[in-house]
C-alpha atoms as a PDB file:
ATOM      1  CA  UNK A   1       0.409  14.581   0.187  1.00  0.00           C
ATOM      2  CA  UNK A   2       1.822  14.420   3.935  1.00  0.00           C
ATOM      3  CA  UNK A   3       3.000  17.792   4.264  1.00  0.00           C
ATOM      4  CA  UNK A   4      -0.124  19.127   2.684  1.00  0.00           C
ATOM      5  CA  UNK A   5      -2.426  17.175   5.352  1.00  0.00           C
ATOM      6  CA  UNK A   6       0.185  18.234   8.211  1.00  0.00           C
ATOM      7  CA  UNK A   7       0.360  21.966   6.455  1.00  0.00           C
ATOM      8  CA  UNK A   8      -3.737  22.115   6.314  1.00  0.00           C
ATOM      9  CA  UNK A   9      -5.222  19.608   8.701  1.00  0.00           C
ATOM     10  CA  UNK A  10      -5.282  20.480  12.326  1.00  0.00           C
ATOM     11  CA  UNK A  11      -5.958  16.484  12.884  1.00  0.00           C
ATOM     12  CA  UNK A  12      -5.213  13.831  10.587  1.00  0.00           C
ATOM     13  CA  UNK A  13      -5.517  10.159  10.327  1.00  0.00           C
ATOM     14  CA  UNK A  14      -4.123   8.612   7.428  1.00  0.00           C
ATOM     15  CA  UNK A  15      -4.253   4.751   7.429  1.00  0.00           C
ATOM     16  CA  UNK A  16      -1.702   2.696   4.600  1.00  0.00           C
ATOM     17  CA  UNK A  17      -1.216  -0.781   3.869  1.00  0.00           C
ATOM     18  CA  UNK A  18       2.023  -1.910   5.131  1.00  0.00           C
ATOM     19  CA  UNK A  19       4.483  -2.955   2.703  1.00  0.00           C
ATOM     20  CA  UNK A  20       5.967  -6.029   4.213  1.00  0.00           C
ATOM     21  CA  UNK A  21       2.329  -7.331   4.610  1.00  0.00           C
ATOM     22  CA  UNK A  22       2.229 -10.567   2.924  1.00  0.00           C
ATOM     23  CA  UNK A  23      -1.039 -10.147   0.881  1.00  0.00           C
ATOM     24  CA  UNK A  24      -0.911  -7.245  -0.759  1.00  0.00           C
ATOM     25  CA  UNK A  25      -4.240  -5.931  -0.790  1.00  0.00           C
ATOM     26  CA  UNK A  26      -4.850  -4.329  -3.993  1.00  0.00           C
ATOM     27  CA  UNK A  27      -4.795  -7.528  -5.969  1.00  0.00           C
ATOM     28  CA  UNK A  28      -5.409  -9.535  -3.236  1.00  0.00           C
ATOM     29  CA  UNK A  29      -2.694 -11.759  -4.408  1.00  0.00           C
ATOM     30  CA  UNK A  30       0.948 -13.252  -1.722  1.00  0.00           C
ATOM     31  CA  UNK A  31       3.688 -11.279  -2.136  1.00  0.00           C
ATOM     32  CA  UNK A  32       2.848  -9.574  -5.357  1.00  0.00           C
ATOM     33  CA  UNK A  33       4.446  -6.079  -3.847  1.00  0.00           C
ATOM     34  CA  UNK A  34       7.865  -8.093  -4.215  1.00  0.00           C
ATOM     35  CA  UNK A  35       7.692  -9.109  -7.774  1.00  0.00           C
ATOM     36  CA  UNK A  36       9.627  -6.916 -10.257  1.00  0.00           C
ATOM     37  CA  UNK A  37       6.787  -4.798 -12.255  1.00  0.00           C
ATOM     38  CA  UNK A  38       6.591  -6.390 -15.739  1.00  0.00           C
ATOM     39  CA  UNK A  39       5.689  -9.700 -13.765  1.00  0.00           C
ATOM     40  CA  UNK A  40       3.416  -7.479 -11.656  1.00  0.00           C
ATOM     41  CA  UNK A  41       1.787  -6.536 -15.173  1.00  0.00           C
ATOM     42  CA  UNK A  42       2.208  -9.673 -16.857  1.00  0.00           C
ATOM     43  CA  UNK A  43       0.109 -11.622 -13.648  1.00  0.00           C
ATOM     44  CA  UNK A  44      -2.426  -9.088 -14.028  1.00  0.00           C
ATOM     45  CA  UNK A  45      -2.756  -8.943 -17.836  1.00  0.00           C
ATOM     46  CA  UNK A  46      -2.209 -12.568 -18.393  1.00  0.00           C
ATOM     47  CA  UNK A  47      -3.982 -14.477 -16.103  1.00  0.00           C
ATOM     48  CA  UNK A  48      -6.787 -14.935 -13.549  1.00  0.00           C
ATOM     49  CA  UNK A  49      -4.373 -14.895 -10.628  1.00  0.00           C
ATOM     50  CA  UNK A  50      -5.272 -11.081  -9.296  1.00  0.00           C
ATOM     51  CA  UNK A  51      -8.759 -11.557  -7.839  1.00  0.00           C
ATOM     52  CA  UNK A  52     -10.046 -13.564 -10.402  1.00  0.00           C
ATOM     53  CA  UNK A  53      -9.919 -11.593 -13.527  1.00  0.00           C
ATOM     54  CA  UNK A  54      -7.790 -10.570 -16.238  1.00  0.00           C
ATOM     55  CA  UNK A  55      -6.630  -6.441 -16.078  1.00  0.00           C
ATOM     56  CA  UNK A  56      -6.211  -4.485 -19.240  1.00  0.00           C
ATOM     57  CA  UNK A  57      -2.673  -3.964 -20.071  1.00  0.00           C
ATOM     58  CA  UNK A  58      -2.819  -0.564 -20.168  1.00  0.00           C
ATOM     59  CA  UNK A  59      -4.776  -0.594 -17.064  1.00  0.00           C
ATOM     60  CA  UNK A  60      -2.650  -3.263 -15.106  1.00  0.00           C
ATOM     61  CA  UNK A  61       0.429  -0.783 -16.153  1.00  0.00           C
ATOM     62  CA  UNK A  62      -1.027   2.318 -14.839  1.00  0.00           C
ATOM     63  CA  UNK A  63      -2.245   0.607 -11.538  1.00  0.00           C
ATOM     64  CA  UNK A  64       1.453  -1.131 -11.169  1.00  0.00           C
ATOM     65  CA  UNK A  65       2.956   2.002 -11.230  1.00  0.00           C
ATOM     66  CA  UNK A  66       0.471   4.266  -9.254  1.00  0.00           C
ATOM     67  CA  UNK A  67       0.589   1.989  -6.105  1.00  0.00           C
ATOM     68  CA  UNK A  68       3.492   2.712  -3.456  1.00  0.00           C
ATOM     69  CA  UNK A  69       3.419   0.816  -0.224  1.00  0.00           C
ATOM     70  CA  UNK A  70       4.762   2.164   2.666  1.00  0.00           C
ATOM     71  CA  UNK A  71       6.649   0.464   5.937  1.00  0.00           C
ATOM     72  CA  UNK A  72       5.971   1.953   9.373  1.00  0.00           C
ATOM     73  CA  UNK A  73       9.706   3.404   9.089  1.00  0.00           C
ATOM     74  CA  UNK A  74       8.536   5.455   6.030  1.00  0.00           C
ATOM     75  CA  UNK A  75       5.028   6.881   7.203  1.00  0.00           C
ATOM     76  CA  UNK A  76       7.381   7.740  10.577  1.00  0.00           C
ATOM     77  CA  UNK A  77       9.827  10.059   7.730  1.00  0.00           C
ATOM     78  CA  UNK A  78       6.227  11.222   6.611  1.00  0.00           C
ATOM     79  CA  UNK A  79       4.310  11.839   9.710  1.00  0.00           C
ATOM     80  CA  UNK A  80       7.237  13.074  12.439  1.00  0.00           C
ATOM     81  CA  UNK A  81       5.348  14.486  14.894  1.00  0.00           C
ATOM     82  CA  UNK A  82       2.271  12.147  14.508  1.00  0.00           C
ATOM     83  CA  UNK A  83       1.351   8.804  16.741  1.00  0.00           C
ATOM     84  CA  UNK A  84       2.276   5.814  14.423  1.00  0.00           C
ATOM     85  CA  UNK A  85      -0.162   3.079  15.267  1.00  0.00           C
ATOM     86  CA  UNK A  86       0.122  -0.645  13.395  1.00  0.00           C
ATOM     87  CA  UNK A  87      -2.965  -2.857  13.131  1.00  0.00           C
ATOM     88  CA  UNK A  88      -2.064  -6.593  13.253  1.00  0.00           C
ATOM     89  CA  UNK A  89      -3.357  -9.452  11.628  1.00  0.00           C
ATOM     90  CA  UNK A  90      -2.215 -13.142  12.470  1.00  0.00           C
ATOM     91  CA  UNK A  91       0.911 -11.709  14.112  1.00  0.00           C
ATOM     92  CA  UNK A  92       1.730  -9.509  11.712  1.00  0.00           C
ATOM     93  CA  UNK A  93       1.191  -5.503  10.582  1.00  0.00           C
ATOM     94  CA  UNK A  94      -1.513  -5.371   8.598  1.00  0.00           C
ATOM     95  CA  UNK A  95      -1.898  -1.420   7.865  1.00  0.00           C
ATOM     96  CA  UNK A  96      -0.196   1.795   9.353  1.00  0.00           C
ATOM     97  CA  UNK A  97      -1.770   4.682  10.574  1.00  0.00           C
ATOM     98  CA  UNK A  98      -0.614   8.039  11.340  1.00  0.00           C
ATOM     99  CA  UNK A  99      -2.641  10.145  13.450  1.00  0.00           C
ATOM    100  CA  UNK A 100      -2.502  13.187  15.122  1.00  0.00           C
ATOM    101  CA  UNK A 101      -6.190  14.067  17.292  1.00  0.00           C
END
């Protein structure tokens, strides 16, 4: 998906949640990122823990495996010749965004 923006796209700006976050935001649940992915799916399929409600295996599975966090040194690899800029919450780096206007 980055070299197709860069390829197309004149500008970009592509915002990610950073990975060493410690909420991740999809499930809005500490650390979950961190967790080895049949906990992941077991949390999500087994419990109430993930934003109040219980996922569908299958669905908890899919959405396990389709999410990919990135750190600021990855969307840097991605985004070379773009402006990196990190968005801070309590201290820390909330999201990334690569930009190029």
């Amino acid at each position: 998906m980055a070299n197709e923006v860069q390829r197309v796209g004149k500008f970009h700006f592509i915002q990610t949640p950073n990975k060493y976050f410690f909420i991740e935001p999809h499930y809005f649940f500490l650390f979950f990122q961190f967790l080895p992915q049949k906990l992941q799916v077991f949390i999500l399929s087994k419990t109430k823990l993930s934003r109040g409600k219980k996922w569908n295996k299958e669905k908890a599975i899919d959405n396990v495996k389709e999410i990919n966090l990135l750190s600021t040194k990855q969307m840097q690899t991605l985004f070379p010749n773009s402006n990196i800029y990190k968005e801070r919450l309590l201290l820390m780096n909330k999201s990334i965004t690569s930009y190029n206007l």
